[in-house]
N, C-alpha and C. Protein backbone atom coordinates (compact mmCIF):
# COMPACT_ATOMS: atom_id res chain seq x y z
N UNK A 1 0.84 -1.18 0.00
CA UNK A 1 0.00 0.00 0.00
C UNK A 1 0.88 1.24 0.00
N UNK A 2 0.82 2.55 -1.16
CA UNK A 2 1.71 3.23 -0.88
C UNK A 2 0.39 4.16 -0.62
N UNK A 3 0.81 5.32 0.21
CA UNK A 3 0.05 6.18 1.33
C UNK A 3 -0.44 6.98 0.41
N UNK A 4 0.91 7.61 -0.34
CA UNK A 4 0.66 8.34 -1.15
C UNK A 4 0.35 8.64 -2.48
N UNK A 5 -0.50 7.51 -2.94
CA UNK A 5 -1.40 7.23 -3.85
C UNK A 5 -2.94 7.32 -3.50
N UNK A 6 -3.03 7.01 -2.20
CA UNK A 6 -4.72 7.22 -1.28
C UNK A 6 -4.83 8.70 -1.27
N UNK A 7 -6.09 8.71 -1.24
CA UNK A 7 -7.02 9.98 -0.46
C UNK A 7 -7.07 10.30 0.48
N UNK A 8 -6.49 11.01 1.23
CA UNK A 8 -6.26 11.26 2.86
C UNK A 8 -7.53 12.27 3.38
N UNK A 9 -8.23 12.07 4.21
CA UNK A 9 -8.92 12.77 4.85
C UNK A 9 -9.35 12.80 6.22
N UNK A 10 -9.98 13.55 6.71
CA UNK A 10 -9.92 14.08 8.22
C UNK A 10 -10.99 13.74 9.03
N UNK A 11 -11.52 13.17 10.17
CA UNK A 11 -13.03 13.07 10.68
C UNK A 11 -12.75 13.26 12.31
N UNK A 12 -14.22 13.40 12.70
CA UNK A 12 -14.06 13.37 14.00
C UNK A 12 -14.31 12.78 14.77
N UNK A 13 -14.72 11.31 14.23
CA UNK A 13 -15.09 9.98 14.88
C UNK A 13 -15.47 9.13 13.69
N UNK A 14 -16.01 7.76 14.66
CA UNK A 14 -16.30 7.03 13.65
C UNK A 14 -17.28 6.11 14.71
N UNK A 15 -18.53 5.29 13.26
CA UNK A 15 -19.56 4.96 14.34
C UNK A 15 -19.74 3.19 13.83
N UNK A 16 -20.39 3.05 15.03
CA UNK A 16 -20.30 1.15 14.47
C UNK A 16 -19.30 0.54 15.39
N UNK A 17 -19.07 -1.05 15.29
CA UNK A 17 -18.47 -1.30 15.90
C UNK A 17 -17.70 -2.40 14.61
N UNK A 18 -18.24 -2.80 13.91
CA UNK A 18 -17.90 -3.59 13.03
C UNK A 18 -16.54 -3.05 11.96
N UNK A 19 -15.94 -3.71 11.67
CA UNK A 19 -14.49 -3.61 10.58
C UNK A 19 -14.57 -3.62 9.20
N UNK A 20 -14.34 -2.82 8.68
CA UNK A 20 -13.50 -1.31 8.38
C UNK A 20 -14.26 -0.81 9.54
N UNK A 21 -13.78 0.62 10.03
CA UNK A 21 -14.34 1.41 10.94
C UNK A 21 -14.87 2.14 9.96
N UNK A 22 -15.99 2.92 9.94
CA UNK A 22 -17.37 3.92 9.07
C UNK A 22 -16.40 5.15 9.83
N UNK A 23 -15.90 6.33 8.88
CA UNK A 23 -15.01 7.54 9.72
C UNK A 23 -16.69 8.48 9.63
N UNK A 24 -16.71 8.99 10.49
CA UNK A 24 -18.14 9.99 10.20
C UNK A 24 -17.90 11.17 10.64
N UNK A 25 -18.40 12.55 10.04
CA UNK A 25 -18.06 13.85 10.23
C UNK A 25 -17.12 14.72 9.99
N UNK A 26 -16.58 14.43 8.45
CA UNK A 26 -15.45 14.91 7.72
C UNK A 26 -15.19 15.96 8.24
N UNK A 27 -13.68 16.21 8.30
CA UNK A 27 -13.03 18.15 8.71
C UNK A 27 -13.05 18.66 7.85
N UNK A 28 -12.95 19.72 7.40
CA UNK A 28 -11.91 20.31 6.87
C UNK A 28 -10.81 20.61 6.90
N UNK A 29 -9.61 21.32 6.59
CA UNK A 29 -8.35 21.88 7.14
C UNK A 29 -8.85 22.56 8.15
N UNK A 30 -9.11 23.67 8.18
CA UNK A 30 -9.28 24.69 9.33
C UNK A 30 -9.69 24.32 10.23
N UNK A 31 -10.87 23.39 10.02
CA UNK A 31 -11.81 22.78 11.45
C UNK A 31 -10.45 21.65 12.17
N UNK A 32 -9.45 21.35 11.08
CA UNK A 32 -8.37 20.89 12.19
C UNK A 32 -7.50 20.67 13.28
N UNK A 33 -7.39 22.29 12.71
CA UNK A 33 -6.31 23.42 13.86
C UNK A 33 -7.28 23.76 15.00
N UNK A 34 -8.57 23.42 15.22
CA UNK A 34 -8.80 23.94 16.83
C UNK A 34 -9.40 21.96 17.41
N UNK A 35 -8.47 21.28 17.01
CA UNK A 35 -9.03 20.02 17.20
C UNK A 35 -7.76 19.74 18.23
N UNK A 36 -8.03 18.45 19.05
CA UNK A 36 -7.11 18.16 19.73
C UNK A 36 -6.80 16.49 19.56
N UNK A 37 -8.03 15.49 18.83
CA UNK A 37 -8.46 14.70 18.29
C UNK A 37 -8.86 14.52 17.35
N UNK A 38 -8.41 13.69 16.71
CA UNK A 38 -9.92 13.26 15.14
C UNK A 38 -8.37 12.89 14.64
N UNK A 39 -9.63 11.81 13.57
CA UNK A 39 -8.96 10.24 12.76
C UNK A 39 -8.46 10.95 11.52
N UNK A 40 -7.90 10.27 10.79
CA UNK A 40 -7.38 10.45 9.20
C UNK A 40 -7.24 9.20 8.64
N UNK A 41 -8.36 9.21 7.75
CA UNK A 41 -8.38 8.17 6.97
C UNK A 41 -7.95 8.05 5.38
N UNK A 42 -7.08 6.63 5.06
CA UNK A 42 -6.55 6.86 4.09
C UNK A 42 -7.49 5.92 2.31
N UNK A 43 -8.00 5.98 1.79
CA UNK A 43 -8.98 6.18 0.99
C UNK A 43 -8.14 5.34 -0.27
N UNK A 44 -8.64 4.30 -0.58
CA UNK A 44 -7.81 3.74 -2.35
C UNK A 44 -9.58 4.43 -3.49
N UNK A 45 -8.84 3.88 -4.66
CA UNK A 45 -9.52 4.56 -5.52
C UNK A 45 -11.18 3.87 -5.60
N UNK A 46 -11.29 2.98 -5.05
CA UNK A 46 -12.71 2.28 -4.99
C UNK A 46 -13.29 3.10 -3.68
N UNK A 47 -12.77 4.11 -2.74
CA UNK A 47 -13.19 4.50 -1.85
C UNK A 47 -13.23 3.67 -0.35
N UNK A 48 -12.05 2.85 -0.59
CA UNK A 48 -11.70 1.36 0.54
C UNK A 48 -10.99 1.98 1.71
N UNK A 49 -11.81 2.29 3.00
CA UNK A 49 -10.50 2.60 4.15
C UNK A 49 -9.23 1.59 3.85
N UNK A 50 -8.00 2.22 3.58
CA UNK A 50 -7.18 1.45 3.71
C UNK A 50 -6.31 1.71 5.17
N UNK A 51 -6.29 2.55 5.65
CA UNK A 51 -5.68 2.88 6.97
C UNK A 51 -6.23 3.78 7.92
N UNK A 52 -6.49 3.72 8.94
CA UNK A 52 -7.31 4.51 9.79
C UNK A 52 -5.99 5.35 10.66
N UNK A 53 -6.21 6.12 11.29
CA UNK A 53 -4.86 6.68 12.40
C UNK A 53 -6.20 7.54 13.35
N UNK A 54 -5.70 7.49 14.53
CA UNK A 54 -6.55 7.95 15.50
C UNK A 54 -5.20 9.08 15.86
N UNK A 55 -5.08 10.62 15.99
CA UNK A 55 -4.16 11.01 16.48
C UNK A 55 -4.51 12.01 17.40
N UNK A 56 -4.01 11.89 18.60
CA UNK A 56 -3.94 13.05 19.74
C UNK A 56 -3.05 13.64 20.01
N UNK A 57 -3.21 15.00 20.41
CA UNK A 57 -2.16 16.28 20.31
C UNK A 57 -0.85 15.75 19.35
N UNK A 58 -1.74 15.55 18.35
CA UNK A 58 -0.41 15.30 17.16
C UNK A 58 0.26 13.69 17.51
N UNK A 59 -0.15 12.80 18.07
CA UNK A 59 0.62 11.70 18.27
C UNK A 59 -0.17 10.88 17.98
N UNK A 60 0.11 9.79 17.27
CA UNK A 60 -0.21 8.40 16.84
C UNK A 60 -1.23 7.72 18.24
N UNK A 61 -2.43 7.73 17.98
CA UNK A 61 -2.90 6.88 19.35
C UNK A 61 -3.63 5.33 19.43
N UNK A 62 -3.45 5.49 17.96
CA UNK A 62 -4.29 4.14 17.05
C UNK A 62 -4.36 3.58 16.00
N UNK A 63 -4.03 3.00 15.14
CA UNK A 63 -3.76 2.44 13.59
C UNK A 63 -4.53 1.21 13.46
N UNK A 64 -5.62 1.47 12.39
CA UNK A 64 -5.85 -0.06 11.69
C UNK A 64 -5.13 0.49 10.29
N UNK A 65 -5.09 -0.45 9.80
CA UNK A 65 -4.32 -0.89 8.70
C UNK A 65 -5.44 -2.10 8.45
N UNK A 66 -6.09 -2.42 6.69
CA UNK A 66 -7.24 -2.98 6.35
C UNK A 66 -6.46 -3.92 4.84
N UNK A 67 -6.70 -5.17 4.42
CA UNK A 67 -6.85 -5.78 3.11
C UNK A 67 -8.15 -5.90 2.94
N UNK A 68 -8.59 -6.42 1.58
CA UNK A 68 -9.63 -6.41 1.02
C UNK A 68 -9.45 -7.98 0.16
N UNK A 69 -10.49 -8.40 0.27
CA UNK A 69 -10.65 -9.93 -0.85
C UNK A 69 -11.00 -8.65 -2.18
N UNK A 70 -10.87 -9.73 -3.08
CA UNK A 70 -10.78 -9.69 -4.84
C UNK A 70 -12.29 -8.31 -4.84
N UNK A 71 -13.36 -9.27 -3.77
CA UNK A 71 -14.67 -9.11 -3.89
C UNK A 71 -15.26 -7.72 -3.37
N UNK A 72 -13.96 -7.28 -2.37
CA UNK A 72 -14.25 -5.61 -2.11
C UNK A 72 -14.56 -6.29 -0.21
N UNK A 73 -14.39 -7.34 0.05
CA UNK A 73 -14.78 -7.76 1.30
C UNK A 73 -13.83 -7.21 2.38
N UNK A 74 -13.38 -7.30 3.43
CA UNK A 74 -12.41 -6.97 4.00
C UNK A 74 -11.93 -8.34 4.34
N UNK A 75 -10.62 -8.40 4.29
CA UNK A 75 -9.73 -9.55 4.66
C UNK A 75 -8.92 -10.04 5.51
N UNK A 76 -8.09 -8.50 5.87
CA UNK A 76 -7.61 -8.60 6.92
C UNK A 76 -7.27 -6.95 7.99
N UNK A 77 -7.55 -7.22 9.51
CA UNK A 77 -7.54 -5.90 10.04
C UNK A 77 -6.06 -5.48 10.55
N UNK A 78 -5.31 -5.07 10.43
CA UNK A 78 -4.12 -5.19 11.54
C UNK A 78 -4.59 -3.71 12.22
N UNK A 79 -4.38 -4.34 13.46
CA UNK A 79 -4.70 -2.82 14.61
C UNK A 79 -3.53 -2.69 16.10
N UNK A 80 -3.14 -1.34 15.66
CA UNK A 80 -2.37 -1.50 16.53
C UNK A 80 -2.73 -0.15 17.38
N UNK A 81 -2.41 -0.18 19.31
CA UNK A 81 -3.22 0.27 19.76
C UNK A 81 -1.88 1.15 20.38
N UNK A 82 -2.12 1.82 21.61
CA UNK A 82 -1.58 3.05 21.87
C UNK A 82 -0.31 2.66 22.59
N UNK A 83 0.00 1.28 23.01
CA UNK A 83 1.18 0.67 23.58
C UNK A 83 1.91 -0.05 22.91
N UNK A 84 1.51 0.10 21.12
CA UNK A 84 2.15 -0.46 20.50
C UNK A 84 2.00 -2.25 20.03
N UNK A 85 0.77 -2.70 21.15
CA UNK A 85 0.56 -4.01 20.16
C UNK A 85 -0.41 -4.30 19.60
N UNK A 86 -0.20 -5.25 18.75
CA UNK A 86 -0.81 -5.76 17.06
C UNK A 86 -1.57 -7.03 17.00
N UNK A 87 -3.05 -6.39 16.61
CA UNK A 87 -4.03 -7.74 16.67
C UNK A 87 -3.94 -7.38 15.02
N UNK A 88 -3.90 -9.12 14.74
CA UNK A 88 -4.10 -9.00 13.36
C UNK A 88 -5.27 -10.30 13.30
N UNK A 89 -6.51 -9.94 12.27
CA UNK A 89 -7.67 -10.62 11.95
C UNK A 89 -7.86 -10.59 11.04
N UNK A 90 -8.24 -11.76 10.66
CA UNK A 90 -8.49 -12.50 9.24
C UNK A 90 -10.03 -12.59 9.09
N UNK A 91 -10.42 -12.55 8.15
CA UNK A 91 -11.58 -12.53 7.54
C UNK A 91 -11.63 -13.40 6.20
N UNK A 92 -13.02 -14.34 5.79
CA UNK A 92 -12.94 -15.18 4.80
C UNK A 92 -13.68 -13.95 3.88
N UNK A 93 -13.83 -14.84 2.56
CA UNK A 93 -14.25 -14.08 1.49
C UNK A 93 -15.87 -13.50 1.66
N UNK A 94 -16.65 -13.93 2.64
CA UNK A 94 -17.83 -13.58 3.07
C UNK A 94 -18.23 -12.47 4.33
N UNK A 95 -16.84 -11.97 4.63
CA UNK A 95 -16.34 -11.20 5.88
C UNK A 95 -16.72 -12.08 7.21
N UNK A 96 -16.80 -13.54 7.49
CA UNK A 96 -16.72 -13.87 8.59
C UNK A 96 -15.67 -14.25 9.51
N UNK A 97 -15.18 -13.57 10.77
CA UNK A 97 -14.39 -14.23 11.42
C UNK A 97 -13.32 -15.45 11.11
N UNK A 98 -12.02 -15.57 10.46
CA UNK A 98 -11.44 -16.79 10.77
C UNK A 98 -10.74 -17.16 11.93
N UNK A 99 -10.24 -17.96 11.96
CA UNK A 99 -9.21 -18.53 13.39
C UNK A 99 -9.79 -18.61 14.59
């Protein structure tokens, strides 16, 4: 995945509990600078979260990182949380749970 081929954009949460995370309540730039929170999500050309980042006062506080089956399904989540460790989940071609 190179980053900088995605669509990067800004939100101020996200709702659901289910994987990909849904980012909801796009920023703008400006609405940035009086933020102290909010996600940036990174966007492929089908409109696929490919990377989520949760950042506070400018620091990394959360990362999924997302694959996709052929089918547009999600495949696999890697999430890594604010101490630095990594759940990684697999998903079959129907998005159910493996392992």
């Amino acid at each position: 995945m190179n980053l900088e081929d995605c669509d990067s954009r800004y939100f101020v949460s996200y709702s659901g509990v289910k994987l990909p995370l849904k980012l909801v309540n796009e920023l703008a730039d400006s609405d940035r600078e009086n933020r102290n929170t909010f996600f940036r999500g990174y966007f492929d050309a089908q409109q696929r979260l490919l990377r989520c980042e949760k950042l506070v006062y400018g620091e990394l506080e959360l990362l999924h990182s997302y694959q996709y089956h052929d089918n547009g399904v999600l495949s696999q989540a890697e999430i890594t949380d604010a101490d630095g460790e990594v759940t990684i989940l697999s998903f079959d071609a129907e998005g159910k749970p493996m392992g």
